[in-house]
PDB file of N, CA and C in Angstrom:
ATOM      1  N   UNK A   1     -13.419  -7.191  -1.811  1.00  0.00           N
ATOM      2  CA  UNK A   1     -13.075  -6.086  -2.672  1.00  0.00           C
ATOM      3  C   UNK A   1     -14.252  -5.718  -3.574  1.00  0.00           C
ATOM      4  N   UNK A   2     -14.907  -6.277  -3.469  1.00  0.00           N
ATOM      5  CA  UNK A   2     -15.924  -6.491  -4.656  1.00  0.00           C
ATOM      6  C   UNK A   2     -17.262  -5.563  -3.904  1.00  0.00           C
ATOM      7  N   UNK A   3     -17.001  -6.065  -2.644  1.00  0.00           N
ATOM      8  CA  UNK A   3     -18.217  -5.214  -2.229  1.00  0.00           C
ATOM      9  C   UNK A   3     -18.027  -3.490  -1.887  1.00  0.00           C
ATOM     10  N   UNK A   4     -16.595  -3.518  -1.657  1.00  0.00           N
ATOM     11  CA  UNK A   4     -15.889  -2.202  -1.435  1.00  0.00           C
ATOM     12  C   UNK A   4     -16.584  -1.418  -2.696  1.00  0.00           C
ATOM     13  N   UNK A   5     -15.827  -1.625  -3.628  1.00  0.00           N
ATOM     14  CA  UNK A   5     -16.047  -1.519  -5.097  1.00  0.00           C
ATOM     15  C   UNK A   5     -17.777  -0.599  -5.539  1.00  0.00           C
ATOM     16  N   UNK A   6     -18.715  -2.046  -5.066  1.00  0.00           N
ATOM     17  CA  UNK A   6     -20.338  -1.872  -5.173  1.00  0.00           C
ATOM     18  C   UNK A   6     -20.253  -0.686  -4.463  1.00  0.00           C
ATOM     19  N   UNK A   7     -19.783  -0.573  -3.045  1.00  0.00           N
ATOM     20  CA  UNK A   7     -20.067   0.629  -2.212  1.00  0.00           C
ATOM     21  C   UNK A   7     -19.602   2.176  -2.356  1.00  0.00           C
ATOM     22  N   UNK A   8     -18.486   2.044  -2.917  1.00  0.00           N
ATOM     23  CA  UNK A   8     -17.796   2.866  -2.850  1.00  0.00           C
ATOM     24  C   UNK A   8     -18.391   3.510  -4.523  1.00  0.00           C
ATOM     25  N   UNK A   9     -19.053   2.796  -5.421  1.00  0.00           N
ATOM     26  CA  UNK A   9     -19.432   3.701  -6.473  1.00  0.00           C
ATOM     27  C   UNK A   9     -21.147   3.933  -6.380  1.00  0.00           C
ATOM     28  N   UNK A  10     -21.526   3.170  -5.459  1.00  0.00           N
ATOM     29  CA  UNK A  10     -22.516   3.583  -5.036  1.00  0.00           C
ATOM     30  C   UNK A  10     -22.940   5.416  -4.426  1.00  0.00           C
ATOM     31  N   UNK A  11     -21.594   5.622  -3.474  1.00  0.00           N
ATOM     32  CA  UNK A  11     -21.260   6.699  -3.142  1.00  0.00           C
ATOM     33  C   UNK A  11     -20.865   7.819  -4.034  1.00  0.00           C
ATOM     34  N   UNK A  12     -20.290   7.349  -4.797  1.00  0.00           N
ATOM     35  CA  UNK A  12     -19.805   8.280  -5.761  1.00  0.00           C
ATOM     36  C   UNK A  12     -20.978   8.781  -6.430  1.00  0.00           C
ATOM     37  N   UNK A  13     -21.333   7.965  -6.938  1.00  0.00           N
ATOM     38  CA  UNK A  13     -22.881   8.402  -7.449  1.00  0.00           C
ATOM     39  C   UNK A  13     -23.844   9.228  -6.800  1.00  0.00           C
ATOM     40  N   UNK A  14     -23.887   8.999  -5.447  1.00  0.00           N
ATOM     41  CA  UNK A  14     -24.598   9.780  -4.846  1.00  0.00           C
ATOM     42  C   UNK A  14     -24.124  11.090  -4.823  1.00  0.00           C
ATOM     43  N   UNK A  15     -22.574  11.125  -4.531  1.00  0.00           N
ATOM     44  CA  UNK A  15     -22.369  12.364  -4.152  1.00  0.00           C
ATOM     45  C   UNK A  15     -21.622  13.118  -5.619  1.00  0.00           C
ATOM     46  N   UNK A  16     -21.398  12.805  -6.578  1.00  0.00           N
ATOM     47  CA  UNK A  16     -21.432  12.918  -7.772  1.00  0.00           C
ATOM     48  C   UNK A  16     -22.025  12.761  -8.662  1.00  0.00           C
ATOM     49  N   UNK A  17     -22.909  12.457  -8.790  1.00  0.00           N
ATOM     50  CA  UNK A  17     -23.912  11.824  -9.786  1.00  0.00           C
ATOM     51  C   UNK A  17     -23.643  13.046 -11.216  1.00  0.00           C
ATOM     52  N   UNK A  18     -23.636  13.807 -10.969  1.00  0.00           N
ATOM     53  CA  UNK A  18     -23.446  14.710 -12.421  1.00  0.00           C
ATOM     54  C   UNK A  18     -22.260  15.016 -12.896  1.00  0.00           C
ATOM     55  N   UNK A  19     -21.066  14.734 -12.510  1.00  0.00           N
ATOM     56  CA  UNK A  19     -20.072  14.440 -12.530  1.00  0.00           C
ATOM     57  C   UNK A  19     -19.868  13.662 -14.173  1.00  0.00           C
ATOM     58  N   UNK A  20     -18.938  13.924 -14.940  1.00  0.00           N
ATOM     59  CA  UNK A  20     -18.713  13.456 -16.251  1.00  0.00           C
ATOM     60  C   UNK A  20     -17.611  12.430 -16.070  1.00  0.00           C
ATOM     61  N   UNK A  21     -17.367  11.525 -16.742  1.00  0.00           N
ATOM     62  CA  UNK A  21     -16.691  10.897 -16.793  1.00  0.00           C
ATOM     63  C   UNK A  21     -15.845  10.480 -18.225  1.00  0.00           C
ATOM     64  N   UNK A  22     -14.680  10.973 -17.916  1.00  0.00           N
ATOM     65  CA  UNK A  22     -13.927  10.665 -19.070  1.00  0.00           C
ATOM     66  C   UNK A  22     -12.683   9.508 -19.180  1.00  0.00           C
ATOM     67  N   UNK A  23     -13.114   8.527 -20.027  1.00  0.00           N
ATOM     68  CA  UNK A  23     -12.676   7.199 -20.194  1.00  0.00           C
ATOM     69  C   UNK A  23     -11.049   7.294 -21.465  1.00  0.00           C
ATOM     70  N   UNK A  24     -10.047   7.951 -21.207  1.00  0.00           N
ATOM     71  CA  UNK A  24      -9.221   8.564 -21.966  1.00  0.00           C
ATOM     72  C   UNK A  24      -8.115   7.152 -21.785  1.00  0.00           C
ATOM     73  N   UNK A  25      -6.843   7.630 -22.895  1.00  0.00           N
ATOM     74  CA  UNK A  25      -6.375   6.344 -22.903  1.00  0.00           C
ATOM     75  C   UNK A  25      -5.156   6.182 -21.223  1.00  0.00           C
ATOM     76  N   UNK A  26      -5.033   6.704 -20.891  1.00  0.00           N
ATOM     77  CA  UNK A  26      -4.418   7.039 -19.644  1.00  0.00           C
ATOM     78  C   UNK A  26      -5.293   6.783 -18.459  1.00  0.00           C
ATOM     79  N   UNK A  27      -6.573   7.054 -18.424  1.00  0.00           N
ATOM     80  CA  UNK A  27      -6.933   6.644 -17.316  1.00  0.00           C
ATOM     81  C   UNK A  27      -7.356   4.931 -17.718  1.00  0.00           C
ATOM     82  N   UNK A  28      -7.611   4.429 -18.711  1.00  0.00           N
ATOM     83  CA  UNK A  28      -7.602   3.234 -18.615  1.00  0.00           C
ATOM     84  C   UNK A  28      -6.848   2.465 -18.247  1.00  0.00           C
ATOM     85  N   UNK A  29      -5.380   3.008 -18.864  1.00  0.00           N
ATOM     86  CA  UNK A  29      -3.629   2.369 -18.176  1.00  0.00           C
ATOM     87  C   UNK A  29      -3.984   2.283 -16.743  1.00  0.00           C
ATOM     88  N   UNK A  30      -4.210   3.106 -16.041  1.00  0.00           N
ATOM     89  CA  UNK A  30      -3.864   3.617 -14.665  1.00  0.00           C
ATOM     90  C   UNK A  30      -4.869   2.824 -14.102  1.00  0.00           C
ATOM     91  N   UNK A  31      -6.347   2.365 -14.354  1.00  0.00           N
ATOM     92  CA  UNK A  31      -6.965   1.363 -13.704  1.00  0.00           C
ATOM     93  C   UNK A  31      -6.517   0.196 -14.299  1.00  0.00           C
ATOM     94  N   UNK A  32      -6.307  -0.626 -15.087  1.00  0.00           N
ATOM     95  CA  UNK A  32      -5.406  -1.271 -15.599  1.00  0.00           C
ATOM     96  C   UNK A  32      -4.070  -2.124 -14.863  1.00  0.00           C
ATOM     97  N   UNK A  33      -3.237  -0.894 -14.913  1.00  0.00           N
ATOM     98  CA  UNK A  33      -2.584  -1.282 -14.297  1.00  0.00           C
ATOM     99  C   UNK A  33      -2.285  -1.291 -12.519  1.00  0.00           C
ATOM    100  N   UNK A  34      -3.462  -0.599 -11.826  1.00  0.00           N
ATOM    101  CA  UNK A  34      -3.926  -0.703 -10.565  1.00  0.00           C
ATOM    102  C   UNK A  34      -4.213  -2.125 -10.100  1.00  0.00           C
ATOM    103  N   UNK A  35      -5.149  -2.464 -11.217  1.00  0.00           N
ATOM    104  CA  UNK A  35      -5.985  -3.576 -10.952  1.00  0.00           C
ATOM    105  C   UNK A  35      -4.921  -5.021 -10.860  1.00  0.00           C
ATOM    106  N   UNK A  36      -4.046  -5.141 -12.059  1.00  0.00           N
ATOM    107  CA  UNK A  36      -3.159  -6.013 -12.137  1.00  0.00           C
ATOM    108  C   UNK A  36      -2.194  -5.550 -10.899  1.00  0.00           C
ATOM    109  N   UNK A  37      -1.518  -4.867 -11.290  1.00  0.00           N
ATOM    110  CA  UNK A  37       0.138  -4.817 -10.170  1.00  0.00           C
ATOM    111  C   UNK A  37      -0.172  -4.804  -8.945  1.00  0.00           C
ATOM    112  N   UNK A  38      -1.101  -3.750  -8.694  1.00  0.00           N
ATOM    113  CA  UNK A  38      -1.924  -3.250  -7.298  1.00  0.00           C
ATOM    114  C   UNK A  38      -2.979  -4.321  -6.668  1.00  0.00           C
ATOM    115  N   UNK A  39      -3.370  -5.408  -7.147  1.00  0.00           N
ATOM    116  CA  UNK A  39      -4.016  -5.913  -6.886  1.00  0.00           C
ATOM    117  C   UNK A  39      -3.928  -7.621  -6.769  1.00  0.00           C
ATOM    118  N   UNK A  40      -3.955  -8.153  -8.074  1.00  0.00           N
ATOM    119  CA  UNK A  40      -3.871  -9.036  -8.716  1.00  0.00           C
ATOM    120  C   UNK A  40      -2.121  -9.918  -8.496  1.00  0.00           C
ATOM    121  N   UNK A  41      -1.233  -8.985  -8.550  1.00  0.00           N
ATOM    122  CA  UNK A  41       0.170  -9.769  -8.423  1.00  0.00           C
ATOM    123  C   UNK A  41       0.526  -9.265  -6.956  1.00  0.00           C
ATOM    124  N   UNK A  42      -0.016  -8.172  -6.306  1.00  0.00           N
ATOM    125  CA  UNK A  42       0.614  -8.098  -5.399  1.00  0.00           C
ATOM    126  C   UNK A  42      -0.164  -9.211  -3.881  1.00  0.00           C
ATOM    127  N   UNK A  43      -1.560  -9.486  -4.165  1.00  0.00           N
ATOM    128  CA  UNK A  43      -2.015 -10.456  -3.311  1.00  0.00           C
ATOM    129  C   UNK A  43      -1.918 -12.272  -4.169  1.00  0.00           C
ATOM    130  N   UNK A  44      -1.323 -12.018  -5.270  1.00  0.00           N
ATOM    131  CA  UNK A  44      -0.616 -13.498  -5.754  1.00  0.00           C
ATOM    132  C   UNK A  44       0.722 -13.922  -4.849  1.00  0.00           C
ATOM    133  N   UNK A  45       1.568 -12.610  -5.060  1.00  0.00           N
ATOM    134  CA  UNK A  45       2.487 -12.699  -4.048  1.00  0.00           C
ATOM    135  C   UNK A  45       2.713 -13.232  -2.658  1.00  0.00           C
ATOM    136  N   UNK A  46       1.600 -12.262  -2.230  1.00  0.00           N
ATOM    137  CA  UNK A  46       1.949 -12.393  -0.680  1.00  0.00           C
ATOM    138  C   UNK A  46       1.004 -13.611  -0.468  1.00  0.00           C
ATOM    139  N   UNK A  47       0.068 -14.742  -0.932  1.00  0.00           N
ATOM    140  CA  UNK A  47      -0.006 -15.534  -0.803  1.00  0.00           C
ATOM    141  C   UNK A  47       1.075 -16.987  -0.752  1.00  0.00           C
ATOM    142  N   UNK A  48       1.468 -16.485  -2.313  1.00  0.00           N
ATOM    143  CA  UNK A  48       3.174 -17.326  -2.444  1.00  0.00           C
ATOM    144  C   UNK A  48       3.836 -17.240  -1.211  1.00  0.00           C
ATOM    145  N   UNK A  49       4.333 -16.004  -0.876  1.00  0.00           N
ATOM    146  CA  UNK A  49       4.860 -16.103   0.566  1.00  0.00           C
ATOM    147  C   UNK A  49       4.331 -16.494   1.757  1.00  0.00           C
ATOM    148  N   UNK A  50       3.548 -16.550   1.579  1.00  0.00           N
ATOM    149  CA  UNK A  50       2.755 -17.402   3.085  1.00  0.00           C
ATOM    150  C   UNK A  50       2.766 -18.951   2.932  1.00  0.00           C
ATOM    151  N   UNK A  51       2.887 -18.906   2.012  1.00  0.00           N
ATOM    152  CA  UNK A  51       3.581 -20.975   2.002  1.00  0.00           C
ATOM    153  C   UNK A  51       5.362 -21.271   2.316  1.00  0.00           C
ATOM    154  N   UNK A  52       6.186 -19.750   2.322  1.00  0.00           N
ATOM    155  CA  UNK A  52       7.341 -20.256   3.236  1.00  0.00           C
ATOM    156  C   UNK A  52       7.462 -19.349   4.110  1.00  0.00           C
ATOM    157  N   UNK A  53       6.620 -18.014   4.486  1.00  0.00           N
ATOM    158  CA  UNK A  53       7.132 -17.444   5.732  1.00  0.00           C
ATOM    159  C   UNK A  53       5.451 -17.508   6.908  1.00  0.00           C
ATOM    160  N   UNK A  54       6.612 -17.458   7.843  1.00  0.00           N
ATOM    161  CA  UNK A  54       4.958 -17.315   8.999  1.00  0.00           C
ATOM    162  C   UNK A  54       4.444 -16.030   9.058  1.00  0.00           C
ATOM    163  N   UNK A  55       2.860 -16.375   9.323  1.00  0.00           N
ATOM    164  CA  UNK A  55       2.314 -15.068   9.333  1.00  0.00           C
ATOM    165  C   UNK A  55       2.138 -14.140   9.810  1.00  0.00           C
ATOM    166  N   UNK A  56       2.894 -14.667  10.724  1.00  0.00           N
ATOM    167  CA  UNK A  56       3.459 -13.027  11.948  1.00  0.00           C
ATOM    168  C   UNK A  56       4.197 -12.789  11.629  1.00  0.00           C
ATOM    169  N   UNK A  57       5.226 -12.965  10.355  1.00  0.00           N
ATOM    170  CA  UNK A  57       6.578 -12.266   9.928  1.00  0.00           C
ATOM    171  C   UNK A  57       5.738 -11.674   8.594  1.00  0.00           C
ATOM    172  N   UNK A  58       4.624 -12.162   7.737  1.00  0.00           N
ATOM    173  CA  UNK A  58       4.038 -11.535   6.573  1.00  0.00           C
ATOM    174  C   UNK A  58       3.482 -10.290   7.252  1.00  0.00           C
ATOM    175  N   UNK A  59       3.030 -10.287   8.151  1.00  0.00           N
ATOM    176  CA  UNK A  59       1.567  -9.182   9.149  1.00  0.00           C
ATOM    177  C   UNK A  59       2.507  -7.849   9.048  1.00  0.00           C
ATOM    178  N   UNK A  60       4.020  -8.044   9.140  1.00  0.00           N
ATOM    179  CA  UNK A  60       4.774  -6.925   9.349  1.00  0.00           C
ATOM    180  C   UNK A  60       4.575  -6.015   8.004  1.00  0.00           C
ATOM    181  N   UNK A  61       4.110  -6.194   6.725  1.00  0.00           N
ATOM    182  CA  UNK A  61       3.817  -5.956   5.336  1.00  0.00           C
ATOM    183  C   UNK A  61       3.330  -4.029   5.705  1.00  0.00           C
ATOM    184  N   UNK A  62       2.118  -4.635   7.057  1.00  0.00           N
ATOM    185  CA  UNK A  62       1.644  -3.388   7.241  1.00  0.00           C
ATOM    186  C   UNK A  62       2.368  -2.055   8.171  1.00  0.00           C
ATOM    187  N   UNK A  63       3.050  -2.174   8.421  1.00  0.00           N
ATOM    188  CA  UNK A  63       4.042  -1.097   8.756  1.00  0.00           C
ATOM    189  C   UNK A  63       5.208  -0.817   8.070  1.00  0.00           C
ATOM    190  N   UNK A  64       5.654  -1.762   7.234  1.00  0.00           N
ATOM    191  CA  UNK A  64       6.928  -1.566   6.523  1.00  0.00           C
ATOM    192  C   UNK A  64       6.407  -0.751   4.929  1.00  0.00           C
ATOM    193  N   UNK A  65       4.964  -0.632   4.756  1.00  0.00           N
ATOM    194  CA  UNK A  65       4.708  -0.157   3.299  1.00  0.00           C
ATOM    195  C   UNK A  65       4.821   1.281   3.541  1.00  0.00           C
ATOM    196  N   UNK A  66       4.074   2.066   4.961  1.00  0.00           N
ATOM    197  CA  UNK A  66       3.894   3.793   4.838  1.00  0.00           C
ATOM    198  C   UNK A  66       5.504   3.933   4.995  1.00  0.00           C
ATOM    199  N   UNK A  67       6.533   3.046   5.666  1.00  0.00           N
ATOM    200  CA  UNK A  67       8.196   3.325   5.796  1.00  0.00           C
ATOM    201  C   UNK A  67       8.739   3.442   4.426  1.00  0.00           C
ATOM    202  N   UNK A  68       8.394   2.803   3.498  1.00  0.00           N
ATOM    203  CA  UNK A  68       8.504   2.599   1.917  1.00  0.00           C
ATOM    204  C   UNK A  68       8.216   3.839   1.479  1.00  0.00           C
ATOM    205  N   UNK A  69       7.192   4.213   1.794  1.00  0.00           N
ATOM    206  CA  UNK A  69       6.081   5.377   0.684  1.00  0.00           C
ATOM    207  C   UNK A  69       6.937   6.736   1.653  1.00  0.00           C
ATOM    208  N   UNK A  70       7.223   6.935   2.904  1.00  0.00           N
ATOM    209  CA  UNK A  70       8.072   7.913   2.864  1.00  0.00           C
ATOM    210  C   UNK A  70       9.107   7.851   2.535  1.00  0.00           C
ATOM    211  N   UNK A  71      10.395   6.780   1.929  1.00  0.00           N
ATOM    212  CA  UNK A  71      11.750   6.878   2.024  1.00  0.00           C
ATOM    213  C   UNK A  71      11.157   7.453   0.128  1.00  0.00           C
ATOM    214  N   UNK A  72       9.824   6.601  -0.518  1.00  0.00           N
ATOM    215  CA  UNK A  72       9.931   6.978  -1.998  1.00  0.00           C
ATOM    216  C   UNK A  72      10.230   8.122  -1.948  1.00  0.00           C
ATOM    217  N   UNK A  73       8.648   9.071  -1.015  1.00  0.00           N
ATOM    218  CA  UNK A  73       8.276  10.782  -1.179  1.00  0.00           C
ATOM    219  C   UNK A  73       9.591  11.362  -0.818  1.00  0.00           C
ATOM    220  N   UNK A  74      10.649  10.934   0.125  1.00  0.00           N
ATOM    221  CA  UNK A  74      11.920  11.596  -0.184  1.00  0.00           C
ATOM    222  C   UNK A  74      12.712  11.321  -1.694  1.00  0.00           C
ATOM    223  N   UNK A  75      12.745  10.311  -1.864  1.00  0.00           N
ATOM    224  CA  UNK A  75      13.799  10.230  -2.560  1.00  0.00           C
ATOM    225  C   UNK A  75      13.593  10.814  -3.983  1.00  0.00           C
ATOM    226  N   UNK A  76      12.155  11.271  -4.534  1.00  0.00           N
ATOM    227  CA  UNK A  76      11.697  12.069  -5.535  1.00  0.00           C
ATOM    228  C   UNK A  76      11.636  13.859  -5.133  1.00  0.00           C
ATOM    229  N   UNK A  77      11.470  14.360  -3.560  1.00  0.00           N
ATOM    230  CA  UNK A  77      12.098  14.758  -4.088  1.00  0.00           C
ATOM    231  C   UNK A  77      10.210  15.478  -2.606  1.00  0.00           C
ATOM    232  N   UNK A  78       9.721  14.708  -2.827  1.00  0.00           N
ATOM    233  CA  UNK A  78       8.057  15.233  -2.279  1.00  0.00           C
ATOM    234  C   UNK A  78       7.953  15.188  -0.954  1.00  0.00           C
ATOM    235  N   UNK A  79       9.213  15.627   0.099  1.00  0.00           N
ATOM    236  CA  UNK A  79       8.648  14.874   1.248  1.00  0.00           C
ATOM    237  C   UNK A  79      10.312  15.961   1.457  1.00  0.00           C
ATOM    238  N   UNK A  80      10.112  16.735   3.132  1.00  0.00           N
ATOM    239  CA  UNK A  80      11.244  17.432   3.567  1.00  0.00           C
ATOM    240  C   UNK A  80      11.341  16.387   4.771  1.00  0.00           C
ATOM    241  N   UNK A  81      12.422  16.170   5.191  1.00  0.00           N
ATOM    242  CA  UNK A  81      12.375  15.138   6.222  1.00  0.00           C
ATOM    243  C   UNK A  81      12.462  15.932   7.572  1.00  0.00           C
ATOM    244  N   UNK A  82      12.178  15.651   8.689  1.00  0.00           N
ATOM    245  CA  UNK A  82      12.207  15.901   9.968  1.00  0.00           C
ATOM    246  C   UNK A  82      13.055  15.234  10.991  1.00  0.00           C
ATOM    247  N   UNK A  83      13.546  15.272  11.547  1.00  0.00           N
ATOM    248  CA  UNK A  83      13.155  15.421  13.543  1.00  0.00           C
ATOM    249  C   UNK A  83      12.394  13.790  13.848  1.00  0.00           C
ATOM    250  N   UNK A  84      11.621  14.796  13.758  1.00  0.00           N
ATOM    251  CA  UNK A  84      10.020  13.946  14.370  1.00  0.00           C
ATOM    252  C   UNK A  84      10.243  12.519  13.407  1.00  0.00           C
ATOM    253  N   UNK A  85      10.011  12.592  11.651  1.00  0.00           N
ATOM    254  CA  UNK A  85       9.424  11.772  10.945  1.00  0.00           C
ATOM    255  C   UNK A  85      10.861  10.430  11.007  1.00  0.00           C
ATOM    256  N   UNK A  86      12.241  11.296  10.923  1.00  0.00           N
ATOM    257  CA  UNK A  86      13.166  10.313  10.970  1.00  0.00           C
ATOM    258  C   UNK A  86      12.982   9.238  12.482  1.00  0.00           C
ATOM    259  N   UNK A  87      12.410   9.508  13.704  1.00  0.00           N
ATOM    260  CA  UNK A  87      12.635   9.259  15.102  1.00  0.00           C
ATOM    261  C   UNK A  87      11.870   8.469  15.159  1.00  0.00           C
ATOM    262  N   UNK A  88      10.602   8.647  14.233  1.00  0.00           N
ATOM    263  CA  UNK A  88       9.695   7.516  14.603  1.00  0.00           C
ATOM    264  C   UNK A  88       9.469   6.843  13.332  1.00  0.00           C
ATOM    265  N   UNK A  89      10.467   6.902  12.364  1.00  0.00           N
ATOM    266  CA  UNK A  89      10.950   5.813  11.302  1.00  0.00           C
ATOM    267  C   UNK A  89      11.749   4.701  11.477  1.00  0.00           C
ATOM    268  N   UNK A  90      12.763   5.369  12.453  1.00  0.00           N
ATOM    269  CA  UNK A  90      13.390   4.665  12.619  1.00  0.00           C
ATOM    270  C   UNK A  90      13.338   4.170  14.090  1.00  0.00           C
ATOM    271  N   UNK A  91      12.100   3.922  14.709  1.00  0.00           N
ATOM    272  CA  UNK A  91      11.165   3.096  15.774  1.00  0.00           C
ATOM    273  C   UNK A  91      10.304   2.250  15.673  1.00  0.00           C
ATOM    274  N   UNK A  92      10.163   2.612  14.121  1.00  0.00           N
ATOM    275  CA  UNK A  92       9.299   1.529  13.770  1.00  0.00           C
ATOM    276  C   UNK A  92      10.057   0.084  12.896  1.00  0.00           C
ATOM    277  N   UNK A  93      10.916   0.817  12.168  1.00  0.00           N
ATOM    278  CA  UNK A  93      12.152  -0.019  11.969  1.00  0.00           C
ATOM    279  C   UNK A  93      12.821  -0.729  13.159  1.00  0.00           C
ATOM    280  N   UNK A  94      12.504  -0.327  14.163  1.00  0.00           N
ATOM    281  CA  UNK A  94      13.353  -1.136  15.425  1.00  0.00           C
ATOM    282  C   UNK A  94      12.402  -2.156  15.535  1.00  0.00           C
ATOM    283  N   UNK A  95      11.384  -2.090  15.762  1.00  0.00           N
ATOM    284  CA  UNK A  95      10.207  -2.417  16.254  1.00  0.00           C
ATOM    285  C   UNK A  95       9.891  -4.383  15.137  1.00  0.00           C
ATOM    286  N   UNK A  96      10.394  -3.627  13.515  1.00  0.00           N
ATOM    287  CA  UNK A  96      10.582  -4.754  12.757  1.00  0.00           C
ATOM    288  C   UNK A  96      11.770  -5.818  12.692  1.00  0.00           C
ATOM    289  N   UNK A  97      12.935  -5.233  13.657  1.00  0.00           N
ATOM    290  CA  UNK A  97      13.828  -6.051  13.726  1.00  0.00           C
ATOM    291  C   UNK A  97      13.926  -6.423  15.088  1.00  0.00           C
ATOM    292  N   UNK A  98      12.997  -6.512  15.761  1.00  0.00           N
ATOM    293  CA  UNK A  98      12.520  -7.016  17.195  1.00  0.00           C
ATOM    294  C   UNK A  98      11.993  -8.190  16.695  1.00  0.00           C
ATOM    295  N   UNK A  99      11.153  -8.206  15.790  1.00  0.00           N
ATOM    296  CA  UNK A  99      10.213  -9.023  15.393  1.00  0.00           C
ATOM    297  C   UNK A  99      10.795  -9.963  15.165  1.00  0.00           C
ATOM    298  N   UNK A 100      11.082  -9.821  13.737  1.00  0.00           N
ATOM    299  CA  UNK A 100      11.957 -10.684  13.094  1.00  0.00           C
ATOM    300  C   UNK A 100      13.051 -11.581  13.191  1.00  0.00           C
ATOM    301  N   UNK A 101      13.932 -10.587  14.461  1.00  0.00           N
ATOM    302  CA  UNK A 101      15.277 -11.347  14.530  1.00  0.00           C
ATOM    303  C   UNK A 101      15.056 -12.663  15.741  1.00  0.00           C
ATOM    304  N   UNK A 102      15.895 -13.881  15.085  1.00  0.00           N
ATOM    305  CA  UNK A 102      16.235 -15.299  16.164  1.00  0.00           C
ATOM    306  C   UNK A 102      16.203 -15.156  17.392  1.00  0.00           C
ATOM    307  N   UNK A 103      15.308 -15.515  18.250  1.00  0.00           N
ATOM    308  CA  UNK A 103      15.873 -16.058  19.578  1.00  0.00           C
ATOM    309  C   UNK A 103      16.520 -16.645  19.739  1.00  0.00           C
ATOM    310  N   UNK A 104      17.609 -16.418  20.592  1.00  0.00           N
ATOM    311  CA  UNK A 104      18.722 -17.309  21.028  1.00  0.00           C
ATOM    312  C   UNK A 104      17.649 -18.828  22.092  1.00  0.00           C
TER     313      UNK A 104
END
């Protein structure tokens, strides 16, 4: 992350360099609290969980978060639902309870 970080303001710089920057009390919250919740507790977490679940049941993290972030963008209100988006929501949801569920 760290090198992301180096790189990624490396870039910025380049391609912003005159760009102002304003350090207000809101954008401090918002990196702040990026850094902690977004970062800091949420890979504390999923470490915790990897000492009682296996890691082919944690790996699923990455398809079940964009299923999350559309049911949010509906449920606020930012997101018209579809056809299409419900069909292959709920394929990918199949797809996690393939995974997951006991072999007999």
């Amino acid at each position: 992350m760290l090198t992301g970080a180096v790189l990624l303001s490396a870039v910025a710089l380049w391609r912003d360099g005159d760009a102002s920057i304003t350090w207000s009390g809101s954008a401090l919250f918002s990196l702040g609290y990026l850094a902690f919740c977004g970062t800091f507790l949420s890979f504390g977490i999923y470490h915790w969980l990897l000492r009682w679940a296996p890691a082919s049941r944690m790996s699923l993290i990455a398809v079940i978060t964009p299923v999350l972030a559309l049911l949010l963008d509906w449920a606020f209100g930012l997101l018209q639902p579809t056809w299409t988006l419900g069909s292959g929501t709920a394929l990918v949801l199949l797809g996690v309870v393939l995974v997951v569920r006991r072999r007999r």
